[in-house]
C-alpha atoms as a PDB file:
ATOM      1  CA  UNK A   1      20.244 -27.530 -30.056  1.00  0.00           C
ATOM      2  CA  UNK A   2      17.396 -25.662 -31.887  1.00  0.00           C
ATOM      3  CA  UNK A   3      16.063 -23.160 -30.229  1.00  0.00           C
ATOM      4  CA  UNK A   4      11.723 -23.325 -30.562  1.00  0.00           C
ATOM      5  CA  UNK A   5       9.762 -20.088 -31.303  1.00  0.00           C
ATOM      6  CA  UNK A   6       6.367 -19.913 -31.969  1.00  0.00           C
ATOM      7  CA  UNK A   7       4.249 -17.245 -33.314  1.00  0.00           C
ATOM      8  CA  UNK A   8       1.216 -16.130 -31.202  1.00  0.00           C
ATOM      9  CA  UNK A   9      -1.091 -17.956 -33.475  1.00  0.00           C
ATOM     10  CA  UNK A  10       0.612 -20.996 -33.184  1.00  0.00           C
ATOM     11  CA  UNK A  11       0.906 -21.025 -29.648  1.00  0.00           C
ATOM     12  CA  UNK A  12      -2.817 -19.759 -29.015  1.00  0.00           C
ATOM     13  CA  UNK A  13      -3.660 -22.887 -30.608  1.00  0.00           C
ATOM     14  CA  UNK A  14      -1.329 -24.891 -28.835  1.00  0.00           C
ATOM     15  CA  UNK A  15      -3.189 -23.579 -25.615  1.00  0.00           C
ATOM     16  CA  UNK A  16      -6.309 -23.948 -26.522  1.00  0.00           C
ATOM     17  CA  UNK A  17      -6.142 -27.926 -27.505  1.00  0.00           C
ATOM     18  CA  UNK A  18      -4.820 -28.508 -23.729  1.00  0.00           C
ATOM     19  CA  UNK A  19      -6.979 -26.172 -22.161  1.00  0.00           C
ATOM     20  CA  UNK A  20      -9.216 -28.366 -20.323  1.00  0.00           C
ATOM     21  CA  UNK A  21     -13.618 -28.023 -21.125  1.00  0.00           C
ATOM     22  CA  UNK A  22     -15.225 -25.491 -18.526  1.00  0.00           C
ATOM     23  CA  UNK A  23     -18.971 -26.885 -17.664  1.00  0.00           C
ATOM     24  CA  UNK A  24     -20.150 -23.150 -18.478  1.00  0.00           C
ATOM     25  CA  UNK A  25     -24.110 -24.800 -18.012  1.00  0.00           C
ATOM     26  CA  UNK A  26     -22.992 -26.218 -14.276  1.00  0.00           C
ATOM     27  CA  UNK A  27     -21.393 -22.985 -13.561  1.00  0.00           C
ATOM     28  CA  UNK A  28     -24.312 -21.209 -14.379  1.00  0.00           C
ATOM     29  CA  UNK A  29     -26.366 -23.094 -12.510  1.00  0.00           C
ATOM     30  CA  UNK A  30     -24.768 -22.739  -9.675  1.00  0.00           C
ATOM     31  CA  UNK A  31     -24.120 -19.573  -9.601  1.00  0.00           C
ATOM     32  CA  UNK A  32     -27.966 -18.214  -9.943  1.00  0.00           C
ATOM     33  CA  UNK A  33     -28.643 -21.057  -7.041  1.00  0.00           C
ATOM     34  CA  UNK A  34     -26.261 -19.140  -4.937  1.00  0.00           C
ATOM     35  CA  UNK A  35     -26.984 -15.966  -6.384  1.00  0.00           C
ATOM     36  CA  UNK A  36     -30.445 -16.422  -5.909  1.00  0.00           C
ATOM     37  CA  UNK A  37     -30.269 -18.183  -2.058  1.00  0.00           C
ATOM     38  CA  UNK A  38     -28.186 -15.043  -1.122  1.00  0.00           C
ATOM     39  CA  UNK A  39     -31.108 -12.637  -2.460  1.00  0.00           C
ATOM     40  CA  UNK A  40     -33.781 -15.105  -0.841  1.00  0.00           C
ATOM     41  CA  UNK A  41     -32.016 -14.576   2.782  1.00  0.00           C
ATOM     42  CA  UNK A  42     -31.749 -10.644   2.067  1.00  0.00           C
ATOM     43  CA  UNK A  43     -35.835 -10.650   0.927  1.00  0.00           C
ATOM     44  CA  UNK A  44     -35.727 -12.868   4.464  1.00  0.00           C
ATOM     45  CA  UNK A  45     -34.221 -10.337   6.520  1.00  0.00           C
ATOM     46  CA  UNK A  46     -36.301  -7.197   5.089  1.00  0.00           C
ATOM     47  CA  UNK A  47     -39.203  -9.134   5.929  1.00  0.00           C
ATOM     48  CA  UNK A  48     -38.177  -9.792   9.106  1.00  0.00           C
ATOM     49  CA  UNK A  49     -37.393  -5.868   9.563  1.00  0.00           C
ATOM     50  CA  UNK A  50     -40.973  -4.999   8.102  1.00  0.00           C
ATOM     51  CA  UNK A  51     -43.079  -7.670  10.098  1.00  0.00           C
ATOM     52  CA  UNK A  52     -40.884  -7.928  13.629  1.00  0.00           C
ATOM     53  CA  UNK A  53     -39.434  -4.921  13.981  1.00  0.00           C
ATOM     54  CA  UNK A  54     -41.909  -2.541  12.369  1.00  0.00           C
ATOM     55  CA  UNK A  55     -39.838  -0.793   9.711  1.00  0.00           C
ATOM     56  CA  UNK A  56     -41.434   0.377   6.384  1.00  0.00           C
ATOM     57  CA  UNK A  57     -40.802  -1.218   2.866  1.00  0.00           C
ATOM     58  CA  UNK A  58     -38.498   2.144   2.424  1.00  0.00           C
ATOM     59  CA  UNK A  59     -36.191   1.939   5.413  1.00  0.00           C
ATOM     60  CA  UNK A  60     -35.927  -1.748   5.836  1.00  0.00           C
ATOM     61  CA  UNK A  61     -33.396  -1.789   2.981  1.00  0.00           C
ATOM     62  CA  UNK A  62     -30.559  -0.396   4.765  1.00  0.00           C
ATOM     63  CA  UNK A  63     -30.458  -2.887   8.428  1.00  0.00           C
ATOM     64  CA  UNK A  64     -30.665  -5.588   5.189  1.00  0.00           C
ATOM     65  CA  UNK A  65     -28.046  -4.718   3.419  1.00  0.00           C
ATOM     66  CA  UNK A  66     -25.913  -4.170   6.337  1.00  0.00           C
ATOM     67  CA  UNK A  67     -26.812  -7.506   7.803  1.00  0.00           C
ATOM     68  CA  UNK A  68     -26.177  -9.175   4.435  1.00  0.00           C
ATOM     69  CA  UNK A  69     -22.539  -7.064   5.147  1.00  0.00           C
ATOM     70  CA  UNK A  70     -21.898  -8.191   8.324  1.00  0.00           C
ATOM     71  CA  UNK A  71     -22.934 -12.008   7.450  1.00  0.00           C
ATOM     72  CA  UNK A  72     -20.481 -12.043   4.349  1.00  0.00           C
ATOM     73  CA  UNK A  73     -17.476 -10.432   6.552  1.00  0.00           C
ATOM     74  CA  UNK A  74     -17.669 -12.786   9.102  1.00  0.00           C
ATOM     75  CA  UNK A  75     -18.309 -15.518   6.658  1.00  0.00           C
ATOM     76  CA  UNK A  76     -15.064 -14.403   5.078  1.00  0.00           C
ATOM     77  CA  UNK A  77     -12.861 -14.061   8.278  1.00  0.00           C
ATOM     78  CA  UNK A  78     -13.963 -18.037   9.277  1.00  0.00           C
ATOM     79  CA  UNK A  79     -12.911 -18.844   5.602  1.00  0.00           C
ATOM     80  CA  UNK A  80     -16.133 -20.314   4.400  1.00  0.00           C
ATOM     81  CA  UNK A  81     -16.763 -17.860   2.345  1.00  0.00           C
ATOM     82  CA  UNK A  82     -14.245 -18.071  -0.180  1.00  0.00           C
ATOM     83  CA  UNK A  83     -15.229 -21.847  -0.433  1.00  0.00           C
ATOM     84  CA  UNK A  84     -18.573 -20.529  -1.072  1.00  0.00           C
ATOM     85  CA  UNK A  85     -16.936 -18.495  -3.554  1.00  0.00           C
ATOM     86  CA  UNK A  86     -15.252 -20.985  -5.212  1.00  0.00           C
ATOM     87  CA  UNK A  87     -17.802 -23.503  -5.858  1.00  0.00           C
ATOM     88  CA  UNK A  88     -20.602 -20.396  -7.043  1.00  0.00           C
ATOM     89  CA  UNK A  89     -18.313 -18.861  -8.488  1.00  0.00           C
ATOM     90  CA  UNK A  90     -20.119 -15.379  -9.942  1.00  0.00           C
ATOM     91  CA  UNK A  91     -23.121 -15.926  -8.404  1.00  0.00           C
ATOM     92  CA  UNK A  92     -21.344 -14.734  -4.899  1.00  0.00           C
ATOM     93  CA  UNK A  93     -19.552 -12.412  -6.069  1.00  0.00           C
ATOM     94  CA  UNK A  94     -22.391 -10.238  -7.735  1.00  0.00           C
ATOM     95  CA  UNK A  95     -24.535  -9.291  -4.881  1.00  0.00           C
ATOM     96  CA  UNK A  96     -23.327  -6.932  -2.004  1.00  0.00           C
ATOM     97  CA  UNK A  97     -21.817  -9.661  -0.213  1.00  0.00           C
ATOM     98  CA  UNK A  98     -19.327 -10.189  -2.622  1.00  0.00           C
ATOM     99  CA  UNK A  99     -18.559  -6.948  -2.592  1.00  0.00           C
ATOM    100  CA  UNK A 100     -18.047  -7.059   1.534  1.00  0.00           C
ATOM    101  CA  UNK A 101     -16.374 -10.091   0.732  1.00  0.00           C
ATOM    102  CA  UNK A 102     -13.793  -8.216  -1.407  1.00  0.00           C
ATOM    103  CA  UNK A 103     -12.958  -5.399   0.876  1.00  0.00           C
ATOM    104  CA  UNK A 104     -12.884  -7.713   3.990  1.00  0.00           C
ATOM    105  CA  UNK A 105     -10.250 -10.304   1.735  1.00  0.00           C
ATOM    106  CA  UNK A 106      -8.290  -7.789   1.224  1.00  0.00           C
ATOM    107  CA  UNK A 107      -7.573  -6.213   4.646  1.00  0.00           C
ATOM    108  CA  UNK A 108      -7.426  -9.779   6.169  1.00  0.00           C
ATOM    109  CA  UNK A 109      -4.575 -10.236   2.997  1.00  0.00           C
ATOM    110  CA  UNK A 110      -2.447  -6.751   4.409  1.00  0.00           C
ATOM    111  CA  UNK A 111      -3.077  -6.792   8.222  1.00  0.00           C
ATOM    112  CA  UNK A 112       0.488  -7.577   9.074  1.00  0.00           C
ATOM    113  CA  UNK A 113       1.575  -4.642   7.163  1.00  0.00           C
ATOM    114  CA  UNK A 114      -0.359  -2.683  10.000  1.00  0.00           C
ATOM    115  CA  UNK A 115      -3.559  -1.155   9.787  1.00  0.00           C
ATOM    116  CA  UNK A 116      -3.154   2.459   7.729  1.00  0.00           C
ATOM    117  CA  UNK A 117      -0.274   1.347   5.245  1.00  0.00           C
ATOM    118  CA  UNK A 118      -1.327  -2.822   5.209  1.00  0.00           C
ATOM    119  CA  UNK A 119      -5.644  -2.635   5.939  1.00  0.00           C
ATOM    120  CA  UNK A 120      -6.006   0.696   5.091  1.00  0.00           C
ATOM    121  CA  UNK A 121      -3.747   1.123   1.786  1.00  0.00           C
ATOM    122  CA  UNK A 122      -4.970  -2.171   0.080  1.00  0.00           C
ATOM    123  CA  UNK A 123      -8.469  -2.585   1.492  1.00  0.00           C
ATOM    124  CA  UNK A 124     -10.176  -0.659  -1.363  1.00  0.00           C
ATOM    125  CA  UNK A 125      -7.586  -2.101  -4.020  1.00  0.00           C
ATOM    126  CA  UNK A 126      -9.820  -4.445  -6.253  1.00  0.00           C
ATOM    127  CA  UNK A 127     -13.500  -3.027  -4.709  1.00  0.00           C
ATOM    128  CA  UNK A 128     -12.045   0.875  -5.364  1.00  0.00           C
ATOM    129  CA  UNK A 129     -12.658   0.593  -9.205  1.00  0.00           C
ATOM    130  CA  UNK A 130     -15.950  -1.186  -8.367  1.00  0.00           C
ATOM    131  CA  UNK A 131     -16.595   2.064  -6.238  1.00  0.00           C
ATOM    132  CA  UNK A 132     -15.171   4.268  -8.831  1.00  0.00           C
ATOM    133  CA  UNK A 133     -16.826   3.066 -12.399  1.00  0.00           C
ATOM    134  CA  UNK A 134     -20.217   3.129  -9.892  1.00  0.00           C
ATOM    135  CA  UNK A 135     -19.997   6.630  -9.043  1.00  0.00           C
ATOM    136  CA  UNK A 136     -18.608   7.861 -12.515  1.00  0.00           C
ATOM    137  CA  UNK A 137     -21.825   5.844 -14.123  1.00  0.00           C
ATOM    138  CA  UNK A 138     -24.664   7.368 -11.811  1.00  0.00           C
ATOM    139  CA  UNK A 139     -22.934  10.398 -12.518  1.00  0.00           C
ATOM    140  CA  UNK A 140     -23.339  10.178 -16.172  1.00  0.00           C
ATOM    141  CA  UNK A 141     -26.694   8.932 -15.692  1.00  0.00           C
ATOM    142  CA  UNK A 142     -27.610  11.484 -13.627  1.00  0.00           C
ATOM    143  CA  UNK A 143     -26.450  13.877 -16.021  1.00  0.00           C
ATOM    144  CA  UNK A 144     -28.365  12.375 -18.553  1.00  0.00           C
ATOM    145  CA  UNK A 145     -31.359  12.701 -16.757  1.00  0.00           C
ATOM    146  CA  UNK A 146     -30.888  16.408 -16.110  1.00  0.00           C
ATOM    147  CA  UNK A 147     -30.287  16.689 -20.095  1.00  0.00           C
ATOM    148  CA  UNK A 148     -33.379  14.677 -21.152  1.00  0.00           C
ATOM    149  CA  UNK A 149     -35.453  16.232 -18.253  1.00  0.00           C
ATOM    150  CA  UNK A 150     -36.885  12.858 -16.304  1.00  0.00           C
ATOM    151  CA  UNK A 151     -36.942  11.381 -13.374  1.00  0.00           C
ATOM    152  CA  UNK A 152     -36.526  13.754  -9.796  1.00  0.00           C
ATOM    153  CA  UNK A 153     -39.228  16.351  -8.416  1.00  0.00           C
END
């Protein structure tokens, strides 16, 4: 019996005739529809804070984006929002929900390892480089700033 060895080449091109067509123009639509209807319920909900409950166009961003936090984890304990997910695709997963939604995955993923070594040690695990290359870029922005003089009083 022969044994059959390809060379990455040859297999990359094996792979990529049976790879099946991804509808990159449906995905894209849907993802800036649910992008977008995720943004129109946060502009929603600041409006709401502004006009019912008297807040200012400055401090009606934070109840917002924890609402918008709140809605996504519970969203994500029922399980409808990972079929959310999965039909948007990116367009749920860019906004601050998706972000809630990765944090919240994860600790419902490790509870049954207990809550500091299971929830606590594997909560942060995909959103802690999210958190990370975040902080590192203001930082270098902010440094930039400082260098170049603009920006702040």
């Amino acid at each position: 019996m022969q044994k059959l060895t390809w060379t990455q080449q040859e297999y990359q091109e094996f792979a990529k005739k049976r790879e099946p067509a991804r509808p990159v123009f449906k995905n894209c639509i849907r993802a800036f529809l649910v992008g977008g209807f995720i943004c129109l319920i946060g502009q929603c909900l600041m409006q709401m804070f502004i006009n019912v409950f008297g807040f200012t166009q400055q401090t009606a961003g934070n109840p917002t984006v924890a609402v918008l936090i709140f809605i996504s984890v519970v969203l994500t304990c029922l399980g409808v929002y990972d079929k959310i997910a999965q039909w948007a695709g990116a367009g749920s997963a860019v906004p601050v929900t998706g972000f809630a939604n990765s944090v919240c995955s994860a600790a419902l993923e490790h509870k049954s390892e207990g809550l500091v070594l299971g929830v606590g040690g594997n909560m942060f695990k995909l959103a802690g480089s999210v958190i990370v290359f975040g902080t590192v870029a203001a930082f270098i922005i902010g440094l930039i700033h400082l260098a170049l003089g603009i920006g702040g009083k």
